[in-house]
Protein backbone atom coordinates (compact mmCIF):
# COMPACT_ATOMS: atom_id res chain seq x y z
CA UNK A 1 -42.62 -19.69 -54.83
CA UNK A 2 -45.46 -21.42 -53.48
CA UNK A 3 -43.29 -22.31 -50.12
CA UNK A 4 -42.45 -18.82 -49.52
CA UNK A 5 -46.18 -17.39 -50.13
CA UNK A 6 -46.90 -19.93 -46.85
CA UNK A 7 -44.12 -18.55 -44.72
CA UNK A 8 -44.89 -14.89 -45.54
CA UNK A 9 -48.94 -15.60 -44.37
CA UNK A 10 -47.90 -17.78 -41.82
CA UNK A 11 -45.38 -15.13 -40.52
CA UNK A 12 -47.95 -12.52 -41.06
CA UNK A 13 -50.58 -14.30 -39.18
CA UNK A 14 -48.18 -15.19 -36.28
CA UNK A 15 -47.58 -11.36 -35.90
CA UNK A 16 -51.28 -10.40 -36.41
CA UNK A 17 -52.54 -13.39 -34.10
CA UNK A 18 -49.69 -11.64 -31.03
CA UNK A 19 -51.50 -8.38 -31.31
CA UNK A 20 -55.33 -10.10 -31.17
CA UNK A 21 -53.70 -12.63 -28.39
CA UNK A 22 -53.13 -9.68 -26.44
CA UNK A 23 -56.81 -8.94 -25.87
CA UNK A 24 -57.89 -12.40 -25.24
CA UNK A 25 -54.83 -12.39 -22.52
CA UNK A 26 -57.02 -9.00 -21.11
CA UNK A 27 -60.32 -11.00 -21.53
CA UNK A 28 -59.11 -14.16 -20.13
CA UNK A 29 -60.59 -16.25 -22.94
CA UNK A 30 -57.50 -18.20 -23.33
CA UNK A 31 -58.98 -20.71 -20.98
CA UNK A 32 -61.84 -20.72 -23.64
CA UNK A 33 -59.83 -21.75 -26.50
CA UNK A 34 -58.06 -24.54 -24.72
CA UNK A 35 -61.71 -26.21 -23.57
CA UNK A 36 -61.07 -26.91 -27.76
CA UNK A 37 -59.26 -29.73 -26.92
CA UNK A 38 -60.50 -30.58 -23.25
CA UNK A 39 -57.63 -28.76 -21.50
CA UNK A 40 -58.17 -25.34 -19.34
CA UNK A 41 -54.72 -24.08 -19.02
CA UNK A 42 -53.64 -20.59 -20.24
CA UNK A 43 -50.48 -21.75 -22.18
CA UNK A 44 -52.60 -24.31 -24.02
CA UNK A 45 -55.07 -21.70 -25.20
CA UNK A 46 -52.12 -19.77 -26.21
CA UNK A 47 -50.31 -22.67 -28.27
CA UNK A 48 -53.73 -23.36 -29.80
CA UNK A 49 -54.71 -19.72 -30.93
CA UNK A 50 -51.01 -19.32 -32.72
CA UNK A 51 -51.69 -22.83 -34.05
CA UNK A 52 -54.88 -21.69 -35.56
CA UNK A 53 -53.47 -17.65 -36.80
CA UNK A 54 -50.62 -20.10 -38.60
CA UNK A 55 -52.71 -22.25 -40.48
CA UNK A 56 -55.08 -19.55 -41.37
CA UNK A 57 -52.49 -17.09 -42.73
CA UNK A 58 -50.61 -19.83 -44.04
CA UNK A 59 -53.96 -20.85 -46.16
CA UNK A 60 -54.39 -17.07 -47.30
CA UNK A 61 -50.66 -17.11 -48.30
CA UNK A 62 -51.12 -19.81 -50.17
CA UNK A 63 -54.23 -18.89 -52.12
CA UNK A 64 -54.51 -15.09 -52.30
CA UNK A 65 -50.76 -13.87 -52.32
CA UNK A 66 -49.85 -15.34 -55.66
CA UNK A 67 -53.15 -13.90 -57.00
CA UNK A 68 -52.39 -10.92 -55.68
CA UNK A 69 -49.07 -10.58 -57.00
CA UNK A 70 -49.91 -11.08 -60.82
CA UNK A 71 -53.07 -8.85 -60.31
CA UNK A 72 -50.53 -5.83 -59.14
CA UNK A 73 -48.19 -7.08 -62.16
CA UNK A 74 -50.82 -6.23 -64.73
C-alpha cells in the first residue's frame, strides 16, 4: 500500500511538474535551476526540476494519501 501511495504522488507530481516546466521553458529559468548543482545547461535544469516534482509528490504520497483515504472512508 505504502509503495503504491509513492508511485501515485510521484506520478502525479511528474505530470504536474510537465505543466509548471512548461513556463520555466518560456521564462528560461531552467538555466537557474541547474546553477543548483554548478551546471548551466537547459537539460540539466530540466532533469533537476523533475527530480525535485518526484521527490516532492512522492513525499505527499507517502504522508497525505493514506490519510486521505481513511478520512473519505469514514
Amino acid at each position: 500500500m505504502r509503495l503504491r501511495d509513492l508511485v501515485v504522488g510521484g506520478l502525479a507530481s511528474i505530470l504536474a511538474g510537465w505543466a509548471f516546466g512548461q513556463w520555466m521553458a518560456k521564462v528560461n529559468h531552467l538555466p537557474l535551476i541547474a546553477g543548483l548543482i554548478h551546471l548551466s545547461s537547459r537539460n540539466a535544469g530540466i532533469a533537476l526540476h523533475f527530480v525535485f516534482a518526484f521527490i516532492i509528490g512522492a513525499s505527499f504520497g507517502l504522508l497525505f494519501l493514506l490519510f486521505l483515504r481513511n478520512t473519505i472512508q469514514k
